[in-house]
C-alpha atoms as a PDB file:
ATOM      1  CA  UNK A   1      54.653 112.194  60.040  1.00  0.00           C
ATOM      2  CA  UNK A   2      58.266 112.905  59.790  1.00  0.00           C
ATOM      3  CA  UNK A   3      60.662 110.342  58.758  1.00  0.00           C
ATOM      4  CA  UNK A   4      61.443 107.603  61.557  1.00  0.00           C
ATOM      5  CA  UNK A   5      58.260 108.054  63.381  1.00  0.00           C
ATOM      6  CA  UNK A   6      55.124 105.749  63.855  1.00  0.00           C
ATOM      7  CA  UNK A   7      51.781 106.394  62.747  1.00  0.00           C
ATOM      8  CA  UNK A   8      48.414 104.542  62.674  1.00  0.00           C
ATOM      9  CA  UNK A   9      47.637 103.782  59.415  1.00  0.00           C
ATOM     10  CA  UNK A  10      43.957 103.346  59.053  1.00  0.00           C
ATOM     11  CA  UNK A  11      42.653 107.257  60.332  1.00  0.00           C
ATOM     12  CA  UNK A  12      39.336 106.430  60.438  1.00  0.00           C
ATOM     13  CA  UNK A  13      39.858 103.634  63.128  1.00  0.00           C
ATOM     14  CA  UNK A  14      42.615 105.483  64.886  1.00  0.00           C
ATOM     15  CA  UNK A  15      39.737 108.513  65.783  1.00  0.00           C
ATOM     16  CA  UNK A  16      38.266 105.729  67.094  1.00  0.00           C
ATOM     17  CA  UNK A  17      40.507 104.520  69.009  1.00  0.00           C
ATOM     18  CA  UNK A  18      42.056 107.626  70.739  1.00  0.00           C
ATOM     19  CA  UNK A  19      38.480 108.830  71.238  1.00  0.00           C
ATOM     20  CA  UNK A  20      38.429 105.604  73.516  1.00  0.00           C
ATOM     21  CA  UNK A  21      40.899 106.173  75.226  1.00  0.00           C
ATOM     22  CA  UNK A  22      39.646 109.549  75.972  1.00  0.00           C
ATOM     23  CA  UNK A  23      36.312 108.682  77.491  1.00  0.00           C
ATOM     24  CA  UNK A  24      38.040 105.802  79.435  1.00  0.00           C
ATOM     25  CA  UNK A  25      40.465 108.618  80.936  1.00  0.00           C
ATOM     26  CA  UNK A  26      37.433 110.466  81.847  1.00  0.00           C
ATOM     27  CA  UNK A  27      35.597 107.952  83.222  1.00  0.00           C
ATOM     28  CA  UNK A  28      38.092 107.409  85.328  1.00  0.00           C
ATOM     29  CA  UNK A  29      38.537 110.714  86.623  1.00  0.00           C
ATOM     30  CA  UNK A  30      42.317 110.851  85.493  1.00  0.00           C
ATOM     31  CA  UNK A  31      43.982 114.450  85.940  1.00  0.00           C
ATOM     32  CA  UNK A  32      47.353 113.569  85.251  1.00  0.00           C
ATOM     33  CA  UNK A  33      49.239 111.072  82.265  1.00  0.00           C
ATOM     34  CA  UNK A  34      52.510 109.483  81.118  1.00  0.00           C
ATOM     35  CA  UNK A  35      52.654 108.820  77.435  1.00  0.00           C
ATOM     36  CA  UNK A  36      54.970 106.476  77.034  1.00  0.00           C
ATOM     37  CA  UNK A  37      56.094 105.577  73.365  1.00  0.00           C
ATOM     38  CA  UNK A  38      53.986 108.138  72.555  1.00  0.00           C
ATOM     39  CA  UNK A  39      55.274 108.812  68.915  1.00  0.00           C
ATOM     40  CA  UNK A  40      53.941 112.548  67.308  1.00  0.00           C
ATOM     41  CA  UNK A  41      51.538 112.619  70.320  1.00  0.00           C
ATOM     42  CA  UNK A  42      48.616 110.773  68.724  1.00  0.00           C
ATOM     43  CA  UNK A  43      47.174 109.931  72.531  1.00  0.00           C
ATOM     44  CA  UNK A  44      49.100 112.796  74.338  1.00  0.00           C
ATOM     45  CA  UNK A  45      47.798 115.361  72.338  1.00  0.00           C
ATOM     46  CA  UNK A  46      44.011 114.665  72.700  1.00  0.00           C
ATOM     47  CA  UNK A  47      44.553 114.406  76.612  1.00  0.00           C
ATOM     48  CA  UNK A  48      46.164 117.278  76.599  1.00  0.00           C
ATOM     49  CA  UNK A  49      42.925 118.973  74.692  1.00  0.00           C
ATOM     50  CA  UNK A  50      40.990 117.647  77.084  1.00  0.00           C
ATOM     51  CA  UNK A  51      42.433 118.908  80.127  1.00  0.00           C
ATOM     52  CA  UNK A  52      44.729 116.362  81.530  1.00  0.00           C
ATOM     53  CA  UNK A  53      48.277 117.520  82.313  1.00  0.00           C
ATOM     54  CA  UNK A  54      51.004 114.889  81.099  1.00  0.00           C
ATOM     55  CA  UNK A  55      53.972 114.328  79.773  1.00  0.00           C
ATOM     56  CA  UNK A  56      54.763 112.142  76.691  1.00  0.00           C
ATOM     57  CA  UNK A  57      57.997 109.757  76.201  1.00  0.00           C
ATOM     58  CA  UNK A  58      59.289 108.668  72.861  1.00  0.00           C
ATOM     59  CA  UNK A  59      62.579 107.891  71.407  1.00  0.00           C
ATOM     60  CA  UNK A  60      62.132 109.128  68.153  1.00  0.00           C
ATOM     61  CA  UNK A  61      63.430 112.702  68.113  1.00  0.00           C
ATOM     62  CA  UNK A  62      61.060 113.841  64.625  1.00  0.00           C
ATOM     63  CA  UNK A  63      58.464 112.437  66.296  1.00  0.00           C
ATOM     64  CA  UNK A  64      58.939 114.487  69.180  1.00  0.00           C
ATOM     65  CA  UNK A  65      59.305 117.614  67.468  1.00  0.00           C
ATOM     66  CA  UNK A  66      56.335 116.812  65.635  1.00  0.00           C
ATOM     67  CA  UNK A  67      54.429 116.705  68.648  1.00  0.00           C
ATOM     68  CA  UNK A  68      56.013 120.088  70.223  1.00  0.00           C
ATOM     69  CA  UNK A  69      55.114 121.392  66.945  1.00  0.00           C
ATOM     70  CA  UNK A  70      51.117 120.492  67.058  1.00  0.00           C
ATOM     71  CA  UNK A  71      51.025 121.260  70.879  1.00  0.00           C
ATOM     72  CA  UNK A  72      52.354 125.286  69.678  1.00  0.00           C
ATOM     73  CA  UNK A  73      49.839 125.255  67.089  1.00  0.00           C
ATOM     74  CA  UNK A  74      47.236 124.028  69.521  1.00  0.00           C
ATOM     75  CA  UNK A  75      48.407 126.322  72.587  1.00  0.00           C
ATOM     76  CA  UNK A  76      48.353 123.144  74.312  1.00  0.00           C
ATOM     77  CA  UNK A  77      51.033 125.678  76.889  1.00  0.00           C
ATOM     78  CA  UNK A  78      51.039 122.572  79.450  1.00  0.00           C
ATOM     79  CA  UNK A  79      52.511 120.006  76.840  1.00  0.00           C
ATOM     80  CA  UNK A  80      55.904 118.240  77.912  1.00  0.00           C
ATOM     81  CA  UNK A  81      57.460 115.886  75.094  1.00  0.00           C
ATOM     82  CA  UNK A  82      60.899 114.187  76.091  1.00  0.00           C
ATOM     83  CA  UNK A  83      62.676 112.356  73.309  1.00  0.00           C
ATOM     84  CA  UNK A  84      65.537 110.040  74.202  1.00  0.00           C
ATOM     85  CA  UNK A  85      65.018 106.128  74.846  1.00  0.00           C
ATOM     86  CA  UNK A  86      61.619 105.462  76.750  1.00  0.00           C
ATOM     87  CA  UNK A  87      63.181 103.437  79.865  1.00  0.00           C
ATOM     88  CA  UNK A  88      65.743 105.922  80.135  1.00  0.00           C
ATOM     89  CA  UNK A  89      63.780 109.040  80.506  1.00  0.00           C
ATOM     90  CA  UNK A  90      61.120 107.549  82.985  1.00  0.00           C
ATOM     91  CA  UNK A  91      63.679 106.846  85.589  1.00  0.00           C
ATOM     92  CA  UNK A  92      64.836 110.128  85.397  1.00  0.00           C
ATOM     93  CA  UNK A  93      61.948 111.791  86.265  1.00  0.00           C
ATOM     94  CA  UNK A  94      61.336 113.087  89.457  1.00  0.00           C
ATOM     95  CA  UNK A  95      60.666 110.156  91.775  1.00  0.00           C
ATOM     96  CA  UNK A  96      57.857 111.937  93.429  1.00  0.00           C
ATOM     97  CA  UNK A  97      56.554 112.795  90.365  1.00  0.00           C
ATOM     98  CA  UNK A  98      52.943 110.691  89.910  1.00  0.00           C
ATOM     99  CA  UNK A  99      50.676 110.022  87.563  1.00  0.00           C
ATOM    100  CA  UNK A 100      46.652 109.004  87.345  1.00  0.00           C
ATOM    101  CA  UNK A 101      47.207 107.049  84.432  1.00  0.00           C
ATOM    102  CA  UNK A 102      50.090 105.305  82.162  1.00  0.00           C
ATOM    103  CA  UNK A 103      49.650 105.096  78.264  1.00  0.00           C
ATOM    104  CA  UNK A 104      51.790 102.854  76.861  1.00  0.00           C
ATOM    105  CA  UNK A 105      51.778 102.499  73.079  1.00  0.00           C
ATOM    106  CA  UNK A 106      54.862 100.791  72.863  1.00  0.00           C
ATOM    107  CA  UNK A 107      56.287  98.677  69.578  1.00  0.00           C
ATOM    108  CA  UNK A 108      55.430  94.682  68.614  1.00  0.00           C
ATOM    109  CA  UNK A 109      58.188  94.318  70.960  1.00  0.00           C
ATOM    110  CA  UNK A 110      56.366  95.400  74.028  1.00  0.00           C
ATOM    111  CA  UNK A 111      56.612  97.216  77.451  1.00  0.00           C
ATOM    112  CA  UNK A 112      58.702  94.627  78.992  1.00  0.00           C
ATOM    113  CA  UNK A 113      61.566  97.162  79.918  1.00  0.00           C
ATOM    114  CA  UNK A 114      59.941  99.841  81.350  1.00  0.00           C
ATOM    115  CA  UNK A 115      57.190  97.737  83.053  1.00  0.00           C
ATOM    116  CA  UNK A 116      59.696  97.615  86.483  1.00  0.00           C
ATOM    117  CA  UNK A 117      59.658 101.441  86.521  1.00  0.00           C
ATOM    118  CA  UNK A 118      55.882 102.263  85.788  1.00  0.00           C
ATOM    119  CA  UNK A 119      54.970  99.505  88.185  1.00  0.00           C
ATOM    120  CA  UNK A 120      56.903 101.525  91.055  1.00  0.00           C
ATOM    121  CA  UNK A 121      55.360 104.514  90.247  1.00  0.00           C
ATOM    122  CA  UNK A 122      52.047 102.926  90.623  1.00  0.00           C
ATOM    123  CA  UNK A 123      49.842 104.578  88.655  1.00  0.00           C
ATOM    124  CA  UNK A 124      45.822 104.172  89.572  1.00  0.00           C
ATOM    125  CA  UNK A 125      45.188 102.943  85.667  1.00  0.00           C
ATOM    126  CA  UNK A 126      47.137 101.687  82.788  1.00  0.00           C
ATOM    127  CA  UNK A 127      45.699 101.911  79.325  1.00  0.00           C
ATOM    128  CA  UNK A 128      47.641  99.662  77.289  1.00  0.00           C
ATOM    129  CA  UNK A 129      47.123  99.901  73.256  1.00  0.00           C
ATOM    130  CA  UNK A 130      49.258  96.943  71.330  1.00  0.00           C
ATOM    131  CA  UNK A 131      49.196  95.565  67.895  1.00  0.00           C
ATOM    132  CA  UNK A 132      50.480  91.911  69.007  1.00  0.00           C
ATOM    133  CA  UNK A 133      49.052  89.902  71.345  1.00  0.00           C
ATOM    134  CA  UNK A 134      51.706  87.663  72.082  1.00  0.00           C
ATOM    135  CA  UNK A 135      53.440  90.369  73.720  1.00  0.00           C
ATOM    136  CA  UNK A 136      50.105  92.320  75.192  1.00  0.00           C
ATOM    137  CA  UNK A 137      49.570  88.634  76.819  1.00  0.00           C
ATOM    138  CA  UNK A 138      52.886  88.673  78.566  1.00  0.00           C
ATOM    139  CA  UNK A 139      52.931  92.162  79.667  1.00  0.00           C
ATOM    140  CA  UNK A 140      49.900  91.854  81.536  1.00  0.00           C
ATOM    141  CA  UNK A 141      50.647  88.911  83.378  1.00  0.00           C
ATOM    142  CA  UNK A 142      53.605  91.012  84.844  1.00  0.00           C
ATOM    143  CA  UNK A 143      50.870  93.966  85.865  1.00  0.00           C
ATOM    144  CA  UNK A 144      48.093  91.783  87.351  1.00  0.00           C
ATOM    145  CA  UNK A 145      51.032  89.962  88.906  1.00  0.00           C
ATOM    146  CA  UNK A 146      52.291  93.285  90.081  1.00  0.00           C
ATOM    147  CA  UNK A 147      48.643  93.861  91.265  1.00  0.00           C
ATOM    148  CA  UNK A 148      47.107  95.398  88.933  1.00  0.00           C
ATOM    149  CA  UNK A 149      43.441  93.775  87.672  1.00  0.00           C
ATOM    150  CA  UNK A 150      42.863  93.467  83.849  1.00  0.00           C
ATOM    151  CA  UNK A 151      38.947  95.649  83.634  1.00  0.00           C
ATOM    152  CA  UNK A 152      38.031  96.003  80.264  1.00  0.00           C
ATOM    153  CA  UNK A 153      39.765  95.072  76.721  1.00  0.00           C
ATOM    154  CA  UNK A 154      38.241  96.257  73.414  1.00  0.00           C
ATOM    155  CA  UNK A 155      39.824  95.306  70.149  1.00  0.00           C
ATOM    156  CA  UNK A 156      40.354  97.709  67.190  1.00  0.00           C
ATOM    157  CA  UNK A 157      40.545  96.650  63.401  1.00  0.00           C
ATOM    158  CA  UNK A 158      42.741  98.109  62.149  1.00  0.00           C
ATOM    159  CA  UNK A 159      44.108  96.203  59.656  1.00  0.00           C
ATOM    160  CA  UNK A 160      40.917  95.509  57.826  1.00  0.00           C
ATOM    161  CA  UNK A 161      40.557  91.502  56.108  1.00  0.00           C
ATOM    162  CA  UNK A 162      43.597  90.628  57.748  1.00  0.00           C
ATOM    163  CA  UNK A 163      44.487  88.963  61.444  1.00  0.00           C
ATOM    164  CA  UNK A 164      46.255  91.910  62.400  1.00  0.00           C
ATOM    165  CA  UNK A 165      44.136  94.277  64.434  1.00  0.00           C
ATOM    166  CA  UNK A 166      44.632  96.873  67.503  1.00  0.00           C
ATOM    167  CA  UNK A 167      44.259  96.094  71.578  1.00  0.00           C
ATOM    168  CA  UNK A 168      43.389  98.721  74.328  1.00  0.00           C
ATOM    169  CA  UNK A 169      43.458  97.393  77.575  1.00  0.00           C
ATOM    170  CA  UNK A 170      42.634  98.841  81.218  1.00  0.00           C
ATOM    171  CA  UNK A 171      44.286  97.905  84.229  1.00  0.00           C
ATOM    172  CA  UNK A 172      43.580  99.575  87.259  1.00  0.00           C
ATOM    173  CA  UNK A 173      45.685  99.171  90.662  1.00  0.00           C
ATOM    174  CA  UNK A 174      43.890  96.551  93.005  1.00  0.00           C
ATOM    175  CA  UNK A 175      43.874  98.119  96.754  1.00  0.00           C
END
Protein backbone atom coordinates (compact mmCIF):
# COMPACT_ATOMS: atom_id res chain seq x y z
CA UNK A 1 0.00 0.00 0.00
CA UNK A 2 1.52 3.27 -0.80
CA UNK A 3 2.22 5.75 1.79
CA UNK A 4 -1.01 7.64 3.17
CA UNK A 5 -3.39 4.96 2.27
CA UNK A 6 -5.54 2.48 4.42
CA UNK A 7 -5.29 -1.09 4.48
CA UNK A 8 -6.85 -4.00 6.44
CA UNK A 9 -4.44 -5.40 8.45
CA UNK A 10 -5.34 -8.93 9.24
CA UNK A 11 -5.47 -10.54 5.24
CA UNK A 12 -6.81 -13.54 6.19
CA UNK A 13 -10.05 -11.91 7.68
CA UNK A 14 -10.16 -9.17 5.11
CA UNK A 15 -10.72 -12.22 2.17
CA UNK A 16 -13.29 -12.83 4.33
CA UNK A 17 -14.78 -10.02 4.55
CA UNK A 18 -14.77 -8.66 0.91
CA UNK A 19 -15.82 -12.16 -0.14
CA UNK A 20 -19.00 -11.10 1.94
CA UNK A 21 -19.61 -8.43 0.59
CA UNK A 22 -19.45 -10.03 -2.72
CA UNK A 23 -22.07 -12.69 -2.28
CA UNK A 24 -24.31 -10.08 -0.50
CA UNK A 25 -23.95 -7.88 -3.84
CA UNK A 26 -24.99 -10.88 -5.68
CA UNK A 27 -27.63 -11.87 -3.78
CA UNK A 28 -28.98 -8.88 -4.26
CA UNK A 29 -28.83 -8.71 -7.83
CA UNK A 30 -26.69 -5.40 -7.78
CA UNK A 31 -25.33 -4.32 -11.38
CA UNK A 32 -24.06 -1.12 -10.53
CA UNK A 33 -21.74 0.39 -7.20
CA UNK A 34 -20.33 3.51 -5.52
CA UNK A 35 -17.25 2.87 -3.50
CA UNK A 36 -17.05 5.39 -1.34
CA UNK A 37 -13.78 5.74 0.83
CA UNK A 38 -12.76 3.09 -1.07
CA UNK A 39 -8.91 3.32 -0.37
CA UNK A 40 -6.55 1.02 -3.09
CA UNK A 41 -9.90 -0.56 -4.16
CA UNK A 42 -9.97 -3.42 -1.64
CA UNK A 43 -14.07 -3.73 -2.25
CA UNK A 44 -14.11 -1.95 -5.71
CA UNK A 45 -11.80 -4.12 -7.21
CA UNK A 46 -13.47 -7.53 -6.45
CA UNK A 47 -16.88 -6.02 -7.76
CA UNK A 48 -15.39 -4.98 -10.51
CA UNK A 49 -14.03 -8.83 -11.11
CA UNK A 50 -17.19 -9.87 -10.68
CA UNK A 51 -19.03 -7.97 -13.12
CA UNK A 52 -20.52 -5.00 -11.48
CA UNK A 53 -19.78 -1.62 -13.09
CA UNK A 54 -18.84 1.14 -10.38
CA UNK A 55 -17.00 3.75 -9.55
CA UNK A 56 -14.80 4.14 -6.41
CA UNK A 57 -14.28 7.52 -4.24
CA UNK A 58 -11.32 8.13 -2.04
CA UNK A 59 -9.35 11.06 -0.98
CA UNK A 60 -6.14 9.63 -0.83
CA UNK A 61 -4.47 10.24 -4.19
CA UNK A 62 -1.65 6.94 -3.72
CA UNK A 63 -4.38 5.11 -2.90
CA UNK A 64 -6.09 5.91 -5.94
CA UNK A 65 -3.35 5.30 -8.18
CA UNK A 66 -2.86 2.16 -6.53
CA UNK A 67 -6.13 1.09 -7.47
CA UNK A 68 -5.88 2.40 -11.29
CA UNK A 69 -2.76 0.52 -11.16
CA UNK A 70 -4.33 -3.11 -10.11
CA UNK A 71 -7.49 -2.41 -12.29
CA UNK A 72 -4.62 -2.12 -15.61
CA UNK A 73 -3.05 -5.14 -14.41
CA UNK A 74 -6.40 -6.83 -14.05
CA UNK A 75 -7.98 -5.37 -17.42
CA UNK A 76 -10.65 -4.45 -15.17
CA UNK A 77 -11.28 -1.71 -18.68
CA UNK A 78 -14.65 -0.55 -16.81
CA UNK A 79 -12.81 0.67 -13.54
CA UNK A 80 -13.41 4.47 -12.56
CA UNK A 81 -11.28 5.68 -9.41
CA UNK A 82 -11.77 9.50 -8.47
CA UNK A 83 -9.43 10.84 -5.83
CA UNK A 84 -10.22 14.19 -4.24
CA UNK A 85 -12.32 14.52 -0.86
CA UNK A 86 -15.24 11.85 -0.75
CA UNK A 87 -18.27 14.44 -0.20
CA UNK A 88 -16.89 16.53 -2.76
CA UNK A 89 -16.69 14.20 -5.64
CA UNK A 90 -20.19 12.52 -5.05
CA UNK A 91 -22.02 15.71 -5.58
CA UNK A 92 -20.35 16.21 -8.61
CA UNK A 93 -21.37 13.37 -10.28
CA UNK A 94 -23.93 13.34 -12.66
CA UNK A 95 -27.22 13.76 -10.82
CA UNK A 96 -28.88 11.17 -12.91
CA UNK A 97 -26.22 9.04 -12.42
CA UNK A 98 -27.60 5.84 -10.06
CA UNK A 99 -26.41 3.23 -8.39
CA UNK A 100 -27.73 -0.49 -7.09
CA UNK A 101 -25.67 -0.33 -4.21
CA UNK A 102 -23.44 2.17 -1.92
CA UNK A 103 -20.17 0.85 -0.19
CA UNK A 104 -19.09 2.94 2.27
CA UNK A 105 -15.86 2.07 4.06
CA UNK A 106 -15.38 5.26 5.51
CA UNK A 107 -12.79 6.19 8.63
CA UNK A 108 -13.59 5.83 12.73
CA UNK A 109 -15.01 9.09 11.97
CA UNK A 110 -17.88 7.91 9.91
CA UNK A 111 -20.22 8.66 6.90
CA UNK A 112 -21.90 11.47 8.54
CA UNK A 113 -21.00 13.99 5.66
CA UNK A 114 -21.80 12.33 2.75
CA UNK A 115 -24.85 10.47 4.21
CA UNK A 116 -27.22 13.72 2.83
CA UNK A 117 -25.92 13.03 -0.70
CA UNK A 118 -26.06 9.11 -0.92
CA UNK A 119 -29.43 9.29 0.75
CA UNK A 120 -30.72 11.48 -2.35
CA UNK A 121 -29.39 9.30 -4.68
CA UNK A 122 -31.24 6.50 -3.14
CA UNK A 123 -29.54 3.63 -3.75
CA UNK A 124 -31.66 0.08 -3.46
CA UNK A 125 -28.81 -1.25 -0.77
CA UNK A 126 -26.12 0.13 1.37
CA UNK A 127 -23.38 -2.12 2.60
CA UNK A 128 -21.80 -0.37 5.32
CA UNK A 129 -18.28 -1.88 6.70
CA UNK A 130 -16.99 0.20 10.02
CA UNK A 131 -14.44 -0.45 12.62
CA UNK A 132 -16.35 1.68 15.46
CA UNK A 133 -19.55 1.22 16.50
CA UNK A 134 -20.23 4.32 18.10
CA UNK A 135 -20.23 5.91 14.86
CA UNK A 136 -21.82 2.74 12.72
CA UNK A 137 -24.72 3.26 15.51
CA UNK A 138 -25.30 6.84 14.58
CA UNK A 139 -25.04 6.55 10.94
CA UNK A 140 -27.69 4.16 10.71
CA UNK A 141 -30.15 5.82 12.65
CA UNK A 142 -29.86 8.64 9.95
CA UNK A 143 -30.51 5.77 7.02
CA UNK A 144 -33.41 3.85 8.64
CA UNK A 145 -34.58 7.35 9.52
CA UNK A 146 -34.09 8.26 5.92
CA UNK A 147 -36.00 4.96 5.18
CA UNK A 148 -33.82 2.67 4.77
CA UNK A 149 -34.33 -0.86 7.00
CA UNK A 150 -31.21 -2.28 8.80
CA UNK A 151 -31.38 -6.45 7.15
CA UNK A 152 -28.52 -8.20 8.19
CA UNK A 153 -25.19 -7.24 10.30
CA UNK A 154 -22.27 -9.70 10.59
CA UNK A 155 -19.24 -8.81 12.62
CA UNK A 156 -15.61 -9.43 11.52
CA UNK A 157 -12.56 -9.98 13.95
CA UNK A 158 -10.29 -8.44 12.94
CA UNK A 159 -8.35 -7.41 15.57
CA UNK A 160 -7.89 -10.78 17.13
CA UNK A 161 -7.88 -10.85 21.51
CA UNK A 162 -8.77 -7.40 21.47
CA UNK A 163 -12.39 -5.37 21.51
CA UNK A 164 -11.69 -3.96 18.31
CA UNK A 165 -13.28 -5.90 15.49
CA UNK A 166 -14.95 -5.13 11.88
CA UNK A 167 -18.96 -4.37 11.04
CA UNK A 168 -20.73 -4.98 7.62
CA UNK A 169 -24.06 -3.90 7.58
CA UNK A 170 -27.03 -4.06 4.90
CA UNK A 171 -29.57 -1.59 4.48
CA UNK A 172 -31.88 -1.82 1.82
CA UNK A 173 -34.44 1.08 0.73
CA UNK A 174 -37.97 0.38 2.35
CA UNK A 175 -40.75 1.00 -0.54
Amino acid sequence: MPGGGFNQVNWAVNQLLVQALLDGAKQLGALSFCDLYCGAGNFSLPLLAGGLVGLGIESSRPAIAAAKRAAREQSLSSARFIAGDVRVELEKLAHAERFDLVVLDPPRSGARDVLPEVIRREPRHIAYCACDPVTLARDLRTLCDAGYSLEQVTGFDMFPQTHHFETLAWLTRSS
